[in-house]
Protein backbone atom coordinates (compact mmCIF):
# COMPACT_ATOMS: atom_id res chain seq x y z
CA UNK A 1 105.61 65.54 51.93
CA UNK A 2 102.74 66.30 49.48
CA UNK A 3 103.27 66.82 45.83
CA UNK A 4 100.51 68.82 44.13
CA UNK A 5 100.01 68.53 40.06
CA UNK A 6 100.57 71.86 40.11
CA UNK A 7 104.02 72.47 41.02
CA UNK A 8 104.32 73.03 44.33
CA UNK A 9 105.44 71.02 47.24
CA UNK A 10 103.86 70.96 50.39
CA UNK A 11 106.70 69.70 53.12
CA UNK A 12 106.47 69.52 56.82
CA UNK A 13 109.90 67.86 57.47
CA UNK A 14 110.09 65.52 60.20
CA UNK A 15 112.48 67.12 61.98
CA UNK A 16 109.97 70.19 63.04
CA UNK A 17 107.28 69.61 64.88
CA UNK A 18 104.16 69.02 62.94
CA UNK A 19 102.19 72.41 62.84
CA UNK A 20 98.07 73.46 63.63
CA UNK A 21 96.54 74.71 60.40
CA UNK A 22 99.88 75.41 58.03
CA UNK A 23 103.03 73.55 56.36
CA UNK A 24 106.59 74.71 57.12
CA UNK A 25 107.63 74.60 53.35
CA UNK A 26 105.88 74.91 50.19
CA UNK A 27 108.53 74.59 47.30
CA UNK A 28 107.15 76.20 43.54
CA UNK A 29 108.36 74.70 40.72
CA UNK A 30 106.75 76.59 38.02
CA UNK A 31 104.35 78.99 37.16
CA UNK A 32 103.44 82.53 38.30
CA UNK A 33 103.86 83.44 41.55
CA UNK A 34 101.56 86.71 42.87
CA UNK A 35 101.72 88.45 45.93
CA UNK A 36 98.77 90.69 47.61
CA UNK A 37 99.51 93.41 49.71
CA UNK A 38 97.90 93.19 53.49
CA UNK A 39 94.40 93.04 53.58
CA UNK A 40 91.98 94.90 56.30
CA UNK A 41 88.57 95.23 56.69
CA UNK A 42 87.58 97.80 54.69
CA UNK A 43 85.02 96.67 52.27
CA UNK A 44 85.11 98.24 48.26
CA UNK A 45 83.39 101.54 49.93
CA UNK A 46 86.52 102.40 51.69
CA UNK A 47 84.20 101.95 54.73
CA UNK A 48 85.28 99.60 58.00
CA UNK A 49 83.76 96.88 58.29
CA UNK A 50 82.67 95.14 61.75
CA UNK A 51 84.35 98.06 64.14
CA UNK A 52 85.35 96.06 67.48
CA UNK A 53 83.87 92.57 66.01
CA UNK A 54 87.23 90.29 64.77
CA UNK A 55 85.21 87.59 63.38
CA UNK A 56 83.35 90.64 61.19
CA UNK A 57 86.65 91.92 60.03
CA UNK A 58 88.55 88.42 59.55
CA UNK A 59 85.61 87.36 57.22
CA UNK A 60 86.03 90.82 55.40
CA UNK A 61 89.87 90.78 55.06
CA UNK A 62 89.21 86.69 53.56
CA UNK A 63 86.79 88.30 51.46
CA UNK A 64 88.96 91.18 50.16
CA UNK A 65 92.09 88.52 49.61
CA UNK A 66 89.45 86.54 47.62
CA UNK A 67 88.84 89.22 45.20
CA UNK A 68 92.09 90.06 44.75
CA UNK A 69 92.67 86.62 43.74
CA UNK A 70 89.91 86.83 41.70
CA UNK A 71 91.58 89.59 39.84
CA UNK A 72 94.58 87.57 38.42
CA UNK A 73 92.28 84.34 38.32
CA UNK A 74 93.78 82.73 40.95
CA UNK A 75 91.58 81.51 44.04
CA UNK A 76 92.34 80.19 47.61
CA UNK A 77 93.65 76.73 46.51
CA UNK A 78 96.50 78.80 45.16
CA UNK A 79 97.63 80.34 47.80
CA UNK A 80 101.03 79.08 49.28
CA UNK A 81 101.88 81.92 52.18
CA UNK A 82 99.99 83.83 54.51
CA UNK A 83 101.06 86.69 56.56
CA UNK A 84 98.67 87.57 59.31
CA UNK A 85 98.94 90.92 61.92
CA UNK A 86 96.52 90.71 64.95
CA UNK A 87 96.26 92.90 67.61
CA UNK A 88 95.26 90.57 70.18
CA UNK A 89 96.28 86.95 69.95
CA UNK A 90 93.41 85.64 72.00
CA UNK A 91 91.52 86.08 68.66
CA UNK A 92 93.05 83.24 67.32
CA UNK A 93 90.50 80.53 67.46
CA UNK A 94 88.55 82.54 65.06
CA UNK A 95 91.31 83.53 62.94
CA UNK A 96 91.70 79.86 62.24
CA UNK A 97 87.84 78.82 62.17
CA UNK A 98 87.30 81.73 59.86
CA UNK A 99 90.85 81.15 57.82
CA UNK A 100 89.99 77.34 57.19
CA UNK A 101 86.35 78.71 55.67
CA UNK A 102 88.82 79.81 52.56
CA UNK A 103 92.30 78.19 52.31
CA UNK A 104 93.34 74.50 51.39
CA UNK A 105 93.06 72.77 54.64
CA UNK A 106 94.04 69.26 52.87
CA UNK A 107 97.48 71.66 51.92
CA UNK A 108 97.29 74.50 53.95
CA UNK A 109 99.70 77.34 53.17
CA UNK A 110 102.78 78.42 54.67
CA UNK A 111 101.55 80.59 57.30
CA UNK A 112 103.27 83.60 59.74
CA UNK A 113 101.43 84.90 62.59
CA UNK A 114 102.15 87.83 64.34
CA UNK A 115 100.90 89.74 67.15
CA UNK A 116 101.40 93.90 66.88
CA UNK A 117 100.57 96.81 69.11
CA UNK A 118 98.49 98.87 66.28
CA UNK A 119 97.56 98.61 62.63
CA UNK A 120 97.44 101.82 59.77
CA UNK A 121 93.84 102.22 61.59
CA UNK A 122 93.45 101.92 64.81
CA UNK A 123 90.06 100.29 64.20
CA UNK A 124 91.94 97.42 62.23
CA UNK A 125 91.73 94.50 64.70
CA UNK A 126 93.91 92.28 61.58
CA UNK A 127 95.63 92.37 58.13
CA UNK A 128 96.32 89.35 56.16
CA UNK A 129 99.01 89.39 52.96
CA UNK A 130 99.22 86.95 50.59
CA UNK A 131 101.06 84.72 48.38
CA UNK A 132 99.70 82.92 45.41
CA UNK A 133 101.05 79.94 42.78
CA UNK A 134 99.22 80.00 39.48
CA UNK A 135 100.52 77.13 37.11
């Protein structure tokens, strides 16, 4: 178990096996909590970005949580949950390399991976939503 200064708990409890790349439980104490709405690779333009090219989309969907982060001054290191949608799982390697470019690797987030048939677009290859912990 990990205590942070800033009110929140990051627990991976010894009875669960211990996890790749995310903690099972991150407790918040205090402090705002904001959530972002799934993310896809569509850059400010409205335009896709990286059609057929994951890595290309995962860095745009990091990029577009970042800014919306950004927008309630909040940044990576505050971000305590991650929901991710894939359409092919195989991906995940780069998923993760890309992923650990951005979040906390020291106290990664609580993290939900899914695999899913189709997106809103059927050029999305992911979507990422968020949750953040501002003090």
């Amino acid at each position: 178990m990990a205590t942070d200064p800033t009110k929140r708990r990051f627990i991976n409890p010894s009875t669960l096996a211990t996890p790749p790349g995310y903690t099972h439980v991150v407790e918040i104490t205090q402090g705002r909590t904001i959530f972002l709405a799934g993310q896809v690779a569509l850059d400010s333009s409205g335009t896709i970005v990286g059609p057929q090219d994951f890595r290309a989309q995962a860095h745009q969907v990091f990029e577009n949580l970042k800014a919306a982060l950004a927008a309630v001054g909040a940044d990576f290191s505050d971000v305590v949950k991650l929901n991710m949608y894939v359409v092919d799982i195989s991906q995940l390697p780069i998923l993760r390399e890309v992923r650990d470019r951005y979040v906390n690797t020291v106290h990664p987030p609580a993290s939900t991976l899914v695999e899913v048939r189709r997106l809103a677009h059927e050029a999305f290859l992911l979507e990422i939503e968020a949750v953040a912990h501002v003090p």
